[in-house]
PDB file of N, CA and C in Angstrom:
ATOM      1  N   UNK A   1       0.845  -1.175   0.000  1.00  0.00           N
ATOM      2  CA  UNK A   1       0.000   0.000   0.000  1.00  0.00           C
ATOM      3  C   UNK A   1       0.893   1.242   0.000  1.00  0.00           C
ATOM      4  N   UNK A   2       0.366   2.224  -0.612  1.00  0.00           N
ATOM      5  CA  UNK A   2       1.381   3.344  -0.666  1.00  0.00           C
ATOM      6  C   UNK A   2       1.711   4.389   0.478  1.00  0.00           C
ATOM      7  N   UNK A   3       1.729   5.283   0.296  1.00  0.00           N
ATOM      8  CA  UNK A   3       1.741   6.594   1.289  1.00  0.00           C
ATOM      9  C   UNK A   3       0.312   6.914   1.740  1.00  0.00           C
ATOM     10  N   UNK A   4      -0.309   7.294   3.005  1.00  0.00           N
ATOM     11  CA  UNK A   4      -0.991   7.675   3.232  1.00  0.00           C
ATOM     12  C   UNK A   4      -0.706   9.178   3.082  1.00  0.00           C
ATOM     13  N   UNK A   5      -2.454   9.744   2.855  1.00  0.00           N
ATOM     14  CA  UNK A   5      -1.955  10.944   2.706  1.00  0.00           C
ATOM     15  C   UNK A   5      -3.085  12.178   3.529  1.00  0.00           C
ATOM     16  N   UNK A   6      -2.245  13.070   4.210  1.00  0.00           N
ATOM     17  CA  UNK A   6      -3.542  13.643   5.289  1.00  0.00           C
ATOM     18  C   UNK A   6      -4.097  14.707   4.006  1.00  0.00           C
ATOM     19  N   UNK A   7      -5.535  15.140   4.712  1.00  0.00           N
ATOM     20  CA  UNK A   7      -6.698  15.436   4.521  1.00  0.00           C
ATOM     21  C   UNK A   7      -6.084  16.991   3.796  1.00  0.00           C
ATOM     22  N   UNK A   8      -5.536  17.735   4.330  1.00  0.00           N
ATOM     23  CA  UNK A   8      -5.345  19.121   3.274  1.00  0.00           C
ATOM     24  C   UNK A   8      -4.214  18.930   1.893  1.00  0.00           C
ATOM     25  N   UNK A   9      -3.242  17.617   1.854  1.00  0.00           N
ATOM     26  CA  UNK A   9      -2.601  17.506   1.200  1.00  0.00           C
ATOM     27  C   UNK A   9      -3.575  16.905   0.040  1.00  0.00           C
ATOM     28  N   UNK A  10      -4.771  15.898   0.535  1.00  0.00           N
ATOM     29  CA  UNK A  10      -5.636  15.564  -0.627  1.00  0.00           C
ATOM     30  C   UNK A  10      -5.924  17.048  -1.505  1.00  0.00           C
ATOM     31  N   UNK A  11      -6.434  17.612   0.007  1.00  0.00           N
ATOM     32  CA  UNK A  11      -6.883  19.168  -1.477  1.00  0.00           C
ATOM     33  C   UNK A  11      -6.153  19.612  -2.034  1.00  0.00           C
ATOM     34  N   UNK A  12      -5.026  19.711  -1.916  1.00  0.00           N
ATOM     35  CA  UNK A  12      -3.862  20.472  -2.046  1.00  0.00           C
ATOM     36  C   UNK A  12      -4.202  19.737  -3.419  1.00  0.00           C
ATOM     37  N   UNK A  13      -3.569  18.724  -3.295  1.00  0.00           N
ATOM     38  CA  UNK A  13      -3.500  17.837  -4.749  1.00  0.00           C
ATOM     39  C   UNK A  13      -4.660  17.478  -5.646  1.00  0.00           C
ATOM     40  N   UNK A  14      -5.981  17.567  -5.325  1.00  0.00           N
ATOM     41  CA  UNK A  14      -6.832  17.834  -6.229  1.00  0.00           C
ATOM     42  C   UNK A  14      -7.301  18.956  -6.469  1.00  0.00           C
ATOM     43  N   UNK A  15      -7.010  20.279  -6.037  1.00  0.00           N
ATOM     44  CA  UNK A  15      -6.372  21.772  -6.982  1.00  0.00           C
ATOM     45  C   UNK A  15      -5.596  22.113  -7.237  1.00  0.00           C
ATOM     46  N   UNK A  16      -3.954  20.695  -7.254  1.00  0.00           N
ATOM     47  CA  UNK A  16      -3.317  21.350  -8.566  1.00  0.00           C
ATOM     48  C   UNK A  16      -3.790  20.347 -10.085  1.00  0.00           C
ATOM     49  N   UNK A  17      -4.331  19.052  -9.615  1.00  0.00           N
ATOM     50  CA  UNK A  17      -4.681  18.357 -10.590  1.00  0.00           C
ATOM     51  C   UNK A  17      -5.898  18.738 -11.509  1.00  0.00           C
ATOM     52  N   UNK A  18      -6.689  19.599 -10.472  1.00  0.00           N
ATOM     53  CA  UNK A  18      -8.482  19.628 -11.852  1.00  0.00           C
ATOM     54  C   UNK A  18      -9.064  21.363 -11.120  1.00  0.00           C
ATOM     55  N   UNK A  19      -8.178  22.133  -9.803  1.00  0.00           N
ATOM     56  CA  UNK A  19      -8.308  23.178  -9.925  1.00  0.00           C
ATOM     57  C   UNK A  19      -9.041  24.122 -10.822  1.00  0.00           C
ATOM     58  N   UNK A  20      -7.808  24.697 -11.810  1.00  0.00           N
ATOM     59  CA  UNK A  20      -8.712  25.128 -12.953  1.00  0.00           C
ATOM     60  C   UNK A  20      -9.981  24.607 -13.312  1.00  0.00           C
ATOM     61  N   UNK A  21     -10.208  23.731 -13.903  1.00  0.00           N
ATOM     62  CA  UNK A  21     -10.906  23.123 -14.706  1.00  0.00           C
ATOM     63  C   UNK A  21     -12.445  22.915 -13.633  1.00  0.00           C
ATOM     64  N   UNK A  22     -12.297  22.913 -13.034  1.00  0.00           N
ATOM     65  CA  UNK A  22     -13.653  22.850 -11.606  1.00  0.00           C
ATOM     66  C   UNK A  22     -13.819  24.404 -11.801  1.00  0.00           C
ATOM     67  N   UNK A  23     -13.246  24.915 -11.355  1.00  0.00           N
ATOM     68  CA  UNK A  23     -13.700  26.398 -10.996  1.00  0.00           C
ATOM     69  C   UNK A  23     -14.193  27.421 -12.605  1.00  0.00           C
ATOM     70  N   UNK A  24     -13.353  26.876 -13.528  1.00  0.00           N
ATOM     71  CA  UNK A  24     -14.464  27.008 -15.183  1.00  0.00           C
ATOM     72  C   UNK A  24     -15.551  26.482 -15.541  1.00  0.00           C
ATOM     73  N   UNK A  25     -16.022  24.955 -14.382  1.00  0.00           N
ATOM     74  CA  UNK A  25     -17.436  24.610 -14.828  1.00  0.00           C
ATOM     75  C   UNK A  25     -17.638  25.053 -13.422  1.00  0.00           C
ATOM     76  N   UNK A  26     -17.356  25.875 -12.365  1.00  0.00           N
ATOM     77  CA  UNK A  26     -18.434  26.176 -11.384  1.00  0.00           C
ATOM     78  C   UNK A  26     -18.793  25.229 -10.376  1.00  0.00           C
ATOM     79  N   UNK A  27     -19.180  25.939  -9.130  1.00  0.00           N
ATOM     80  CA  UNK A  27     -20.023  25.514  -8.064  1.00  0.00           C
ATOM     81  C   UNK A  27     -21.125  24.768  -8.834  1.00  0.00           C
ATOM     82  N   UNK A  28     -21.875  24.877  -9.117  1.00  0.00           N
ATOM     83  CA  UNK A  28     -23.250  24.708  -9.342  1.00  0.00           C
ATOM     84  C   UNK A  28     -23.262  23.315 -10.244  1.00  0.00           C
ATOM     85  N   UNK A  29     -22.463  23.121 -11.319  1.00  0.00           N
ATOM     86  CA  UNK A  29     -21.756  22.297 -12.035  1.00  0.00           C
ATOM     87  C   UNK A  29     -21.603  20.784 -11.374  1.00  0.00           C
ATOM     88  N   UNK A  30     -20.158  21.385 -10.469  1.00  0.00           N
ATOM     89  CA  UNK A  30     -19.310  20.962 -10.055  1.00  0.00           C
ATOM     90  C   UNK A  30     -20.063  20.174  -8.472  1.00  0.00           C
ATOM     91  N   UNK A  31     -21.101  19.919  -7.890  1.00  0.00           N
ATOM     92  CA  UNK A  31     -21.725  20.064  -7.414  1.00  0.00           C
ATOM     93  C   UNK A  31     -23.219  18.762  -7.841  1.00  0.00           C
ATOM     94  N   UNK A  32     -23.130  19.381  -8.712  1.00  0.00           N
ATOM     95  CA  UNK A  32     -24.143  17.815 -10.009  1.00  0.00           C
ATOM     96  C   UNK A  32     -23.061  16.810 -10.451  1.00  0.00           C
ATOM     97  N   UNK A  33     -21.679  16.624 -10.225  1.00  0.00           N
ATOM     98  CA  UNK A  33     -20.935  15.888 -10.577  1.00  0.00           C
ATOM     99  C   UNK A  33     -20.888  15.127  -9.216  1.00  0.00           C
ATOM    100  N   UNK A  34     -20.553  15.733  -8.125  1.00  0.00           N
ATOM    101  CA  UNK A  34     -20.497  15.208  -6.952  1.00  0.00           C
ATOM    102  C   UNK A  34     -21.321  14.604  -6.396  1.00  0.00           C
ATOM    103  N   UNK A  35     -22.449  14.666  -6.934  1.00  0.00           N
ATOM    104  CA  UNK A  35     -24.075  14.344  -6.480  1.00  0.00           C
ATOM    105  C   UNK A  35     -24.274  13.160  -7.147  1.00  0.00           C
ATOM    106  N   UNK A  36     -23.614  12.571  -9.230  1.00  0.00           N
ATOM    107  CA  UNK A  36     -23.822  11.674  -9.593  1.00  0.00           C
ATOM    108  C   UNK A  36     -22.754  10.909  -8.784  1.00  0.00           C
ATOM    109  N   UNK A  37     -21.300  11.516  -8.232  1.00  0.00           N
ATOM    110  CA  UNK A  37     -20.797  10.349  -7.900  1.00  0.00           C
ATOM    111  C   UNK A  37     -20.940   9.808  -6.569  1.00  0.00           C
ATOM    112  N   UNK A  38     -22.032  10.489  -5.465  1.00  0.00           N
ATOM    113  CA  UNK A  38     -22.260   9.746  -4.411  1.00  0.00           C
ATOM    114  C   UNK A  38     -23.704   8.673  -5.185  1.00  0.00           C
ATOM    115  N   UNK A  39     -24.092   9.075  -5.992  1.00  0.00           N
ATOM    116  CA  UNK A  39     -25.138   7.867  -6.802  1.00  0.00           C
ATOM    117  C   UNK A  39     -24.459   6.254  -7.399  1.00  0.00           C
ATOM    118  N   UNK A  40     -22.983   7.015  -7.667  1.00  0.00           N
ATOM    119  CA  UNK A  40     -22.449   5.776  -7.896  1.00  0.00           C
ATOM    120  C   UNK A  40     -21.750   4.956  -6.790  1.00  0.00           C
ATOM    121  N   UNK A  41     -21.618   6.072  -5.692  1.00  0.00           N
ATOM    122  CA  UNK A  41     -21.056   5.532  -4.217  1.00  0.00           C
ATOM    123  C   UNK A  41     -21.992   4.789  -3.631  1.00  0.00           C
ATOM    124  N   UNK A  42     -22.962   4.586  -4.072  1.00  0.00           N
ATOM    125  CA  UNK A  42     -24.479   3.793  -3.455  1.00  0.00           C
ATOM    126  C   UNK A  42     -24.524   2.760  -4.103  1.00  0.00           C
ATOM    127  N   UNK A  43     -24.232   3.293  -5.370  1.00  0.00           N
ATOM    128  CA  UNK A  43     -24.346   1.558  -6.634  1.00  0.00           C
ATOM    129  C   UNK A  43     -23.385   0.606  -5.850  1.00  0.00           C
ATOM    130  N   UNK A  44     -21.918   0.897  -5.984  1.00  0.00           N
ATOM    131  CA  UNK A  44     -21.209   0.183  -5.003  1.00  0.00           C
ATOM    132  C   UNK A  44     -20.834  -0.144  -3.788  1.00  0.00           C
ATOM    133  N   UNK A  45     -21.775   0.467  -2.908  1.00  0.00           N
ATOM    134  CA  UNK A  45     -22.215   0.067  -1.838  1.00  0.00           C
ATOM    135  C   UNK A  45     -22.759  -1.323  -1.157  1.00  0.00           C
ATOM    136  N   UNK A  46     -23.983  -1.569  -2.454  1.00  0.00           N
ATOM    137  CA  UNK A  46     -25.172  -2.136  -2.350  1.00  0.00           C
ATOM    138  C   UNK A  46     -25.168  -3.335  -3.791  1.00  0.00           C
ATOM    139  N   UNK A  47     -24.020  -2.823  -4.567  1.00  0.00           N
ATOM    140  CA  UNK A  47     -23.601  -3.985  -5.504  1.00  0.00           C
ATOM    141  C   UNK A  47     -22.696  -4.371  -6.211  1.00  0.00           C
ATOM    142  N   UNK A  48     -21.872  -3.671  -5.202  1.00  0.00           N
ATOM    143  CA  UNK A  48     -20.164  -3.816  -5.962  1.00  0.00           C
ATOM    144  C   UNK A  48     -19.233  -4.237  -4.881  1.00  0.00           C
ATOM    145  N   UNK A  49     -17.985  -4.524  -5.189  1.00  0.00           N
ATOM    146  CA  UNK A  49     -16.710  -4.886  -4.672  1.00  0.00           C
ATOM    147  C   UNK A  49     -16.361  -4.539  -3.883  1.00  0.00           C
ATOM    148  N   UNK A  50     -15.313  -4.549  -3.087  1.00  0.00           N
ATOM    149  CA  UNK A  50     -14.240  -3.855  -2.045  1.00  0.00           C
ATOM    150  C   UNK A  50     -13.923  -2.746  -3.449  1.00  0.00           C
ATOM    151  N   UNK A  51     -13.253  -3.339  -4.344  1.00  0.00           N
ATOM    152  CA  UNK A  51     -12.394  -2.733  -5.610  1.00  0.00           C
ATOM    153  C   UNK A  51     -13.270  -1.190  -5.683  1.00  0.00           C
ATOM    154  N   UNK A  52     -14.398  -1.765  -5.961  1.00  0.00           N
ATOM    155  CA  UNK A  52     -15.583  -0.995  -6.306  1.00  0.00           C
ATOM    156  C   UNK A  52     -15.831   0.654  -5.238  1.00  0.00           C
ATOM    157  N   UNK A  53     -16.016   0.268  -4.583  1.00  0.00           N
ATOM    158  CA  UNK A  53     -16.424   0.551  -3.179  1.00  0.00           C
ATOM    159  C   UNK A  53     -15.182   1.966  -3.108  1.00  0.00           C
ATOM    160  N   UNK A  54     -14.323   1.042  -2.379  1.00  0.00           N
ATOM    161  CA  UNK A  54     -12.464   2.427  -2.615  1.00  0.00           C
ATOM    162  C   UNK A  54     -12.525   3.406  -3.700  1.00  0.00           C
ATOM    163  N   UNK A  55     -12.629   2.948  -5.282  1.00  0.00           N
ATOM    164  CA  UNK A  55     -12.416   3.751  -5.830  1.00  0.00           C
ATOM    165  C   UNK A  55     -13.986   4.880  -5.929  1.00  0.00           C
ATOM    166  N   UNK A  56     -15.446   4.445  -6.103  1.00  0.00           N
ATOM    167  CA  UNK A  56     -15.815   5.383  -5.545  1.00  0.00           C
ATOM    168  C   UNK A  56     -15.753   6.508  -4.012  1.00  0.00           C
ATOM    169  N   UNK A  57     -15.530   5.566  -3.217  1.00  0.00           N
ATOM    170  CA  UNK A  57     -15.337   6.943  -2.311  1.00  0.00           C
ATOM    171  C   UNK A  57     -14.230   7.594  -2.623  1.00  0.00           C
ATOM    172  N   UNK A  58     -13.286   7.145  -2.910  1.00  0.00           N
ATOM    173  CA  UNK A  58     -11.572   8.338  -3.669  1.00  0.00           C
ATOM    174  C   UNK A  58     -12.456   9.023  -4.416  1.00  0.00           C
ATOM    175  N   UNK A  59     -13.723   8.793  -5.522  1.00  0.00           N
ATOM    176  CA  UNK A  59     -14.298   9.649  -6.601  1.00  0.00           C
ATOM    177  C   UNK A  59     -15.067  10.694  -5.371  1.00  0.00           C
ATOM    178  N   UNK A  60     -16.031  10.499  -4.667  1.00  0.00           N
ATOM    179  CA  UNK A  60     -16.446  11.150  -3.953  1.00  0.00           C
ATOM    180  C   UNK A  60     -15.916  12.456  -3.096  1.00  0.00           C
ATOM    181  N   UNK A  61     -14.665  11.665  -2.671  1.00  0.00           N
ATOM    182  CA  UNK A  61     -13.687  12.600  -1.539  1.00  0.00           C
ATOM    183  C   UNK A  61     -13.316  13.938  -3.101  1.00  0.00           C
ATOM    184  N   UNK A  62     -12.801  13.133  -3.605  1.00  0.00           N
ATOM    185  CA  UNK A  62     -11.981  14.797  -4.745  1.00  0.00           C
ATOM    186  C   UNK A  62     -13.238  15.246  -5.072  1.00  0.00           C
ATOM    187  N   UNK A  63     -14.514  15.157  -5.455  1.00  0.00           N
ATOM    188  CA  UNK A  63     -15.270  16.067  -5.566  1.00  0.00           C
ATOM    189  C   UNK A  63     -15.597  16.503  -4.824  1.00  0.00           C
ATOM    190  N   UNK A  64     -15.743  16.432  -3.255  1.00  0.00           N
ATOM    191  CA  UNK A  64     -16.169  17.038  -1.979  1.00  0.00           C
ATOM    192  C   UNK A  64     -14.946  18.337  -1.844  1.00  0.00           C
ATOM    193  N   UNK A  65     -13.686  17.630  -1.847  1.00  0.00           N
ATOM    194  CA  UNK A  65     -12.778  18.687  -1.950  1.00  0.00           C
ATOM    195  C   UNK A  65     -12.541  19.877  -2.898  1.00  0.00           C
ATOM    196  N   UNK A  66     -13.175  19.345  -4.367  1.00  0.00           N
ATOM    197  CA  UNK A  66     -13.102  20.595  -5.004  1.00  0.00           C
ATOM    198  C   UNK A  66     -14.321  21.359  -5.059  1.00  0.00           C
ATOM    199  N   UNK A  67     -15.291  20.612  -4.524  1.00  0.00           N
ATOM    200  CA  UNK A  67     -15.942  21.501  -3.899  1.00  0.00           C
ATOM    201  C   UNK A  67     -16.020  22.947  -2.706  1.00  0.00           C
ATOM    202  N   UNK A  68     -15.057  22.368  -1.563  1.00  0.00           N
ATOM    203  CA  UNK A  68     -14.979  22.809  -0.925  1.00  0.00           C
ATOM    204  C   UNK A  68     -13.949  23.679  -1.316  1.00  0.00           C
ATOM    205  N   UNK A  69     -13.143  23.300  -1.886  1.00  0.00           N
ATOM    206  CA  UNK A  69     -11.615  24.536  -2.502  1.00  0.00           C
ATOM    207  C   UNK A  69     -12.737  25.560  -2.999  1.00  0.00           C
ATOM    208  N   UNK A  70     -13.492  25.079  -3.732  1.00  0.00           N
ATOM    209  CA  UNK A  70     -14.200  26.156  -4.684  1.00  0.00           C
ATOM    210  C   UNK A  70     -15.216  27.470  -3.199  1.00  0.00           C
ATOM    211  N   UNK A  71     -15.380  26.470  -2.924  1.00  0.00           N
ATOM    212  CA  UNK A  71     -16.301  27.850  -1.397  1.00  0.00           C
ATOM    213  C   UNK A  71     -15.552  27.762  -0.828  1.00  0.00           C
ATOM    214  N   UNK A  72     -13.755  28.089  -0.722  1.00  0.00           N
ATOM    215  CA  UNK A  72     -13.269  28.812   0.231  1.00  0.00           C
ATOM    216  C   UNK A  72     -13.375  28.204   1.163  1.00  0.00           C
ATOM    217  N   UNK A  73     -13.463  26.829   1.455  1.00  0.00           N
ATOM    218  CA  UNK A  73     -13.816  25.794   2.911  1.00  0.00           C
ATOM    219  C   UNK A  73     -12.223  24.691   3.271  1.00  0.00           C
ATOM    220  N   UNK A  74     -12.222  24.952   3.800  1.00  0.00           N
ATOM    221  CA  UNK A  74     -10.609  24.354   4.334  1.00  0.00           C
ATOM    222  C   UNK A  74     -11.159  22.889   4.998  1.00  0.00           C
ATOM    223  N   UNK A  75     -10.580  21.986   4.478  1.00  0.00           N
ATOM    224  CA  UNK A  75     -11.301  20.466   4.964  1.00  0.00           C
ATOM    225  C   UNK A  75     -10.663  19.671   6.066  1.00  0.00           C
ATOM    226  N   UNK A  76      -9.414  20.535   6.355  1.00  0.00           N
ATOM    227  CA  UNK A  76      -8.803  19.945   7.695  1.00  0.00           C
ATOM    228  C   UNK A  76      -9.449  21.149   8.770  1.00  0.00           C
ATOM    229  N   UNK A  77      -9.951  22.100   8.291  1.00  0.00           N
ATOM    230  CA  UNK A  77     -10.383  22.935   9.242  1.00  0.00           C
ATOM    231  C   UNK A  77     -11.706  22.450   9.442  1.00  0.00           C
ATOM    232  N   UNK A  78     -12.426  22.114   8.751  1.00  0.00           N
ATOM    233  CA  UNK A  78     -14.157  21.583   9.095  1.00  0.00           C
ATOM    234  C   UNK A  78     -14.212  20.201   9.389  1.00  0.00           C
ATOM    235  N   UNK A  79     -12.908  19.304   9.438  1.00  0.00           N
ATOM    236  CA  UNK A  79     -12.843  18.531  10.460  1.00  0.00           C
ATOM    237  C   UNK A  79     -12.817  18.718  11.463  1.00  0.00           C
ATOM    238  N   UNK A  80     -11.963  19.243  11.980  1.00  0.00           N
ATOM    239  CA  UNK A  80     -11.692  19.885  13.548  1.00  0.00           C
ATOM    240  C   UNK A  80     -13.399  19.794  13.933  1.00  0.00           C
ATOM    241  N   UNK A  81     -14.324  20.356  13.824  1.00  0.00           N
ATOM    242  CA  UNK A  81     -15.631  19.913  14.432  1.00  0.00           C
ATOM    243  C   UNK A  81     -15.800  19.131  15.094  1.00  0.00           C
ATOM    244  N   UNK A  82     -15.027  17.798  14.439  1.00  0.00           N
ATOM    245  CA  UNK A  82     -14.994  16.632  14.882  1.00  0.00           C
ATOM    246  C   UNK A  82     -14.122  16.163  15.584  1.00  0.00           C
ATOM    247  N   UNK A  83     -13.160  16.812  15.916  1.00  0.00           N
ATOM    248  CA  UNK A  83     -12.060  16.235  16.810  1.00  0.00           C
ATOM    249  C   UNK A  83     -11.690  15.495  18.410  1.00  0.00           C
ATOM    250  N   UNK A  84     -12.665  16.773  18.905  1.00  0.00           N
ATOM    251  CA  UNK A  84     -13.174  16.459  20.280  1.00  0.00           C
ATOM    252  C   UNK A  84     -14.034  15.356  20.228  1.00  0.00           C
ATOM    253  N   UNK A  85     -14.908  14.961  19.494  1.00  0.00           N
ATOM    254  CA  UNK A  85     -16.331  13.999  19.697  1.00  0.00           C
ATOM    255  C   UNK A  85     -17.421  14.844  19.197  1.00  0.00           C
ATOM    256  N   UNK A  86     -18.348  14.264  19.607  1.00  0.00           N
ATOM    257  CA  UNK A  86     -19.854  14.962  18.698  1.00  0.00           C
ATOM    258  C   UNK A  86     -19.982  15.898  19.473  1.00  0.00           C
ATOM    259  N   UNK A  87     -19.922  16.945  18.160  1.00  0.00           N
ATOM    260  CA  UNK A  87     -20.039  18.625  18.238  1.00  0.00           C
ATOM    261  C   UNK A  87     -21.410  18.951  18.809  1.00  0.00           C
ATOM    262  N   UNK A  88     -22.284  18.255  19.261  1.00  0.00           N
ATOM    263  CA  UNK A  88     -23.418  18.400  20.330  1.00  0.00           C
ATOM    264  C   UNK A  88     -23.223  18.166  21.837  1.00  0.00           C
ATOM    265  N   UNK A  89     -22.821  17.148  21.690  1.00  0.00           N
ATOM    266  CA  UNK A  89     -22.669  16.558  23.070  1.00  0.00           C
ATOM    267  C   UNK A  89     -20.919  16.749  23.618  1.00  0.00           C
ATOM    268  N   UNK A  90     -20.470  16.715  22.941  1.00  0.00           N
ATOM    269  CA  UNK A  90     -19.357  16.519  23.413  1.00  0.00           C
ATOM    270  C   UNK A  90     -18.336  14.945  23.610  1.00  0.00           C
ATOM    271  N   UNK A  91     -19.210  13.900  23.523  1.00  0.00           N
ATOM    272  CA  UNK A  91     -18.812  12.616  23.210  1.00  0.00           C
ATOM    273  C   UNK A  91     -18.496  12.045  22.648  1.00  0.00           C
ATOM    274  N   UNK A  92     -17.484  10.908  23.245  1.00  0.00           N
ATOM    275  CA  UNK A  92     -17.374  10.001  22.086  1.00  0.00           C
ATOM    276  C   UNK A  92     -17.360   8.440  22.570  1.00  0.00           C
ATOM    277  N   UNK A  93     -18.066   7.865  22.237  1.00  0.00           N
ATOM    278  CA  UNK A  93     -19.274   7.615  21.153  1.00  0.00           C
ATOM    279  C   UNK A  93     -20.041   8.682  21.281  1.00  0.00           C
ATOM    280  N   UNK A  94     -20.932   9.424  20.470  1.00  0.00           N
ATOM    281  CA  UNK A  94     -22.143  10.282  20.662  1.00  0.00           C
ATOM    282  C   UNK A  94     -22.955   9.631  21.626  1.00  0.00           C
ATOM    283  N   UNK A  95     -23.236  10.888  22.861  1.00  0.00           N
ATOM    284  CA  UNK A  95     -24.428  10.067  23.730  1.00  0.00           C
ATOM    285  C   UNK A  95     -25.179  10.836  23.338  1.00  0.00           C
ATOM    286  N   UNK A  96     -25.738  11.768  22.105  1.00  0.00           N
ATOM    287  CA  UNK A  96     -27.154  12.415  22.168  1.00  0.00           C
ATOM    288  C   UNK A  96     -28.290  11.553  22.028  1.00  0.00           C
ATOM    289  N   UNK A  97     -28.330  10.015  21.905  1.00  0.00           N
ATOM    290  CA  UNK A  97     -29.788   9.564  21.945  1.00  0.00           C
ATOM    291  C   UNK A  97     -30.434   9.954  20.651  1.00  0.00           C
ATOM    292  N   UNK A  98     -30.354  10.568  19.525  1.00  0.00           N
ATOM    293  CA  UNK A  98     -30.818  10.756  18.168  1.00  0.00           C
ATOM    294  C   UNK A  98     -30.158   9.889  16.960  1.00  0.00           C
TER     295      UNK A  98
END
């Protein structure tokens, strides 16, 4: 298995790889792409592989990220939410009972 790689270096690297090219088709676009590929993150969920499975969520994650590059959203920073435990309660496991 190769290098793991943390969470701002993903973005890092999927805006120097499709950067441009996201931000010429747009939020709005860019956004309906991300939307078919959590549709295909479900197909292989529910009827595909391990194989299957990995490479949609890798498809998922870079569109979430160039999403988020695109609104100015820092994805190691809107983790942090999560760092402590659930950003309601404060726990971890979540004890909110919902």
């Amino acid at each position: 298995m190769g290098d793991s790689m943390q969470l701002a270096a993903f973005q890092q690297q999927m805006r120097r790889l499709y950067g441009e090219r996201d931000r010429e088709r747009g939020l709005a676009r860019t956004f309906a792409w991300f939307a078919e590929e959590c549709g295909e993150l479900s197909r292989a969920l529910f009827r595909g592989g391990s194989a299957d499975r990995e490479r949609e969520f890798a498809d998922v994650l870079a569109w979430l990220a160039s999403l988020a590059d695109q609104s100015g959203v820092d994805l190691d920073a809107a983790a942090e939410r999560y760092a402590r435990g659930c950003p309601r309660c404060g726990a971890s496991p979540c004890a909110c009972g919902r």
